[in-house]
Protein backbone atom coordinates (compact mmCIF):
# COMPACT_ATOMS: atom_id res chain seq x y z
CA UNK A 1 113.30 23.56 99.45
CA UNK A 2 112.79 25.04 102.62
CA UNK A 3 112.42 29.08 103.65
CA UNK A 4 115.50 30.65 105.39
CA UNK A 5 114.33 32.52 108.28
CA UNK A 6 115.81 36.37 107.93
CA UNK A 7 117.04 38.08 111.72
CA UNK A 8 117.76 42.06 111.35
CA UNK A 9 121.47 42.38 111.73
CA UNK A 10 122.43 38.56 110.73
CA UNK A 11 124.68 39.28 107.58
CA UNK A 12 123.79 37.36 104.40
CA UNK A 13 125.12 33.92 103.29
CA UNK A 14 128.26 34.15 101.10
CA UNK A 15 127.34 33.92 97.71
CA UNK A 16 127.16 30.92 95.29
CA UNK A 17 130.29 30.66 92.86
CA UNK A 18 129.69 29.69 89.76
CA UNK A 19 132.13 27.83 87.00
CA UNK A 20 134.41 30.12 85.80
CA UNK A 21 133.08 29.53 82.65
CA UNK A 22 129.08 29.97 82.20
CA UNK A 23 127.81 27.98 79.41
CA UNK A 24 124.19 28.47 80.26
CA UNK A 25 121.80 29.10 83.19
CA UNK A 26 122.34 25.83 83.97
CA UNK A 27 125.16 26.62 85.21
CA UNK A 28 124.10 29.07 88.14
CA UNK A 29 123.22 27.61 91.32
CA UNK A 30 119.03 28.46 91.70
CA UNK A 31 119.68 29.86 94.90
CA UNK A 32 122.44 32.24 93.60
CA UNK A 33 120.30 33.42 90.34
CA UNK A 34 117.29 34.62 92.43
CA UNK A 35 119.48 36.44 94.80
CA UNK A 36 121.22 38.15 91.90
CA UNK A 37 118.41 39.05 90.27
CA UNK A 38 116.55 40.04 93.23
CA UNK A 39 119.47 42.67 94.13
CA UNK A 40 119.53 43.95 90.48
CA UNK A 41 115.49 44.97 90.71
CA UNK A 42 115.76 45.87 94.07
CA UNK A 43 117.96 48.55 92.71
CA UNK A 44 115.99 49.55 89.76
CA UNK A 45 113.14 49.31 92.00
CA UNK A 46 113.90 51.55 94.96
CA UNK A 47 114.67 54.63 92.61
CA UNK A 48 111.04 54.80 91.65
CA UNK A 49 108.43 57.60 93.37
CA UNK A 50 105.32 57.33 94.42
CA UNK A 51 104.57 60.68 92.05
CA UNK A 52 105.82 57.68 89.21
CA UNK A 53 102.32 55.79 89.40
CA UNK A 54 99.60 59.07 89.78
CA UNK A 55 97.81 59.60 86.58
CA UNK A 56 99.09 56.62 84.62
CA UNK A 57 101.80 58.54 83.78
CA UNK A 58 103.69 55.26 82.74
CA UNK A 59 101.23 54.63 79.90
CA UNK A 60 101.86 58.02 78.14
CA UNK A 61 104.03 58.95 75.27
CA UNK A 62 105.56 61.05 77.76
CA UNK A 63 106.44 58.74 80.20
CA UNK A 64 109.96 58.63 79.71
CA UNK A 65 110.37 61.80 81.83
CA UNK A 66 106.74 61.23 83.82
CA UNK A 67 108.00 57.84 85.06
CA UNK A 68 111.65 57.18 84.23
CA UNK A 69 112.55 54.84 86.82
CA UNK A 70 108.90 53.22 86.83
CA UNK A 71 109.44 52.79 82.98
CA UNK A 72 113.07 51.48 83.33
CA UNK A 73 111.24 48.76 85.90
CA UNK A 74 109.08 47.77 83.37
CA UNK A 75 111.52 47.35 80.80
CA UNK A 76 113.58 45.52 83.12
CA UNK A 77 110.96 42.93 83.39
CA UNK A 78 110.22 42.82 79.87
CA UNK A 79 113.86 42.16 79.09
CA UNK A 80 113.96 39.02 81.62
CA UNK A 81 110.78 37.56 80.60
CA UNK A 82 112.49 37.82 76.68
CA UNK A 83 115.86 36.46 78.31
CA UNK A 84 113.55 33.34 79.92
CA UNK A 85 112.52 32.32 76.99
CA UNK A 86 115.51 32.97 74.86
CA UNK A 87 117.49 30.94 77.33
CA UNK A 88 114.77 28.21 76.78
CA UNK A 89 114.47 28.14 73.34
CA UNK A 90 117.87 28.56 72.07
CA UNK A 91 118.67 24.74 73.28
CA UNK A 92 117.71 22.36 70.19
CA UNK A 93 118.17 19.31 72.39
CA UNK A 94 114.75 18.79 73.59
CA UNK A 95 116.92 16.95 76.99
CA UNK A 96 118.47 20.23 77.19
CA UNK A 97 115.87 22.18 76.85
CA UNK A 98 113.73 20.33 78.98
CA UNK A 99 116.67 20.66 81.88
CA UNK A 100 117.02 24.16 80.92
CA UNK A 101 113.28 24.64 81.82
CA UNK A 102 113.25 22.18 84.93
CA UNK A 103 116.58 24.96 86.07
CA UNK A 104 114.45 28.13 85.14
CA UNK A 105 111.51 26.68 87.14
CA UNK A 106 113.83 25.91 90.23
CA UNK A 107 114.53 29.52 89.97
CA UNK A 108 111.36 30.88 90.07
CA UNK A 109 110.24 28.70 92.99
CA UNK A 110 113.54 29.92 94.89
CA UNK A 111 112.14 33.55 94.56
CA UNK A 112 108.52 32.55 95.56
CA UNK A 113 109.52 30.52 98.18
CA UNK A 114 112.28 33.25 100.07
CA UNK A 115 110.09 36.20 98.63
CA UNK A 116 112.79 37.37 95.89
CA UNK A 117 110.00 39.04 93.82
CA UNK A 118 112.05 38.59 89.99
CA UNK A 119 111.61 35.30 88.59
CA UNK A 120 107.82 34.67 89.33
CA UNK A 121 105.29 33.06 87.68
CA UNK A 122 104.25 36.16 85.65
CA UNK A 123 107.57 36.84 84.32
CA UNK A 124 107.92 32.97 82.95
């Protein structure tokens, strides 16, 4: 895979469509996946404050209305690290799962190597 170069004021590439029927992951183009969820926490993301982070604020039982958007963020990520591994181990073909995998990993490089930040190695 290589790295798209980004220009200021070059609109982006169409998007990827999938089957009109999604069976599994599998069935989303790599490319596609990262740039969805890239756009989804970029907009859970850009809602958070700086005022979010001082004190720890996330870390205390009050940090629902401390650090709302920070804590949504968080969440967020815990939800698609669950969803990686749900996706992974709901296949009991172990040539399904292992493609399943192979897809989620094709993913994750896709984000490291355009700089999506979701799908990286911390959240597999």
């Amino acid at each position: 895979m290589t790295k798209e170069e980004v220009t200021p004021g070059v609109s982006p590439p169409h998007p990827i469509q999938p089957p009109e029927i999604i069976r599994s992951i599998i069935d989303i183009d790599p490319l596609e996946a990262a740039r969805q969820l890239t756009i989804h926490e970029f907009q859970l993301f850009r809602k958070i404050s700086p005022r979010e982070f001082l004190d720890l604020q996330w870390t205390k039982p009050n940090r629902k209305e401390k650090s709302p958007n920070l804590v949504t963020f968080i969440d967020h990520f815990e939800f698609t690290s669950s969803w990686v591994m749900r996706e992974i181990l709901k296949e009991s073909d172990l040539d399904v799962r292992v493609a399943t995998l192979s897809h989620i990993i094709n993913i994750a490089d896709v984000c490291l190597v355009a700089h999506f930040p979701p799908l990286t190695p911390s959240s597999i």
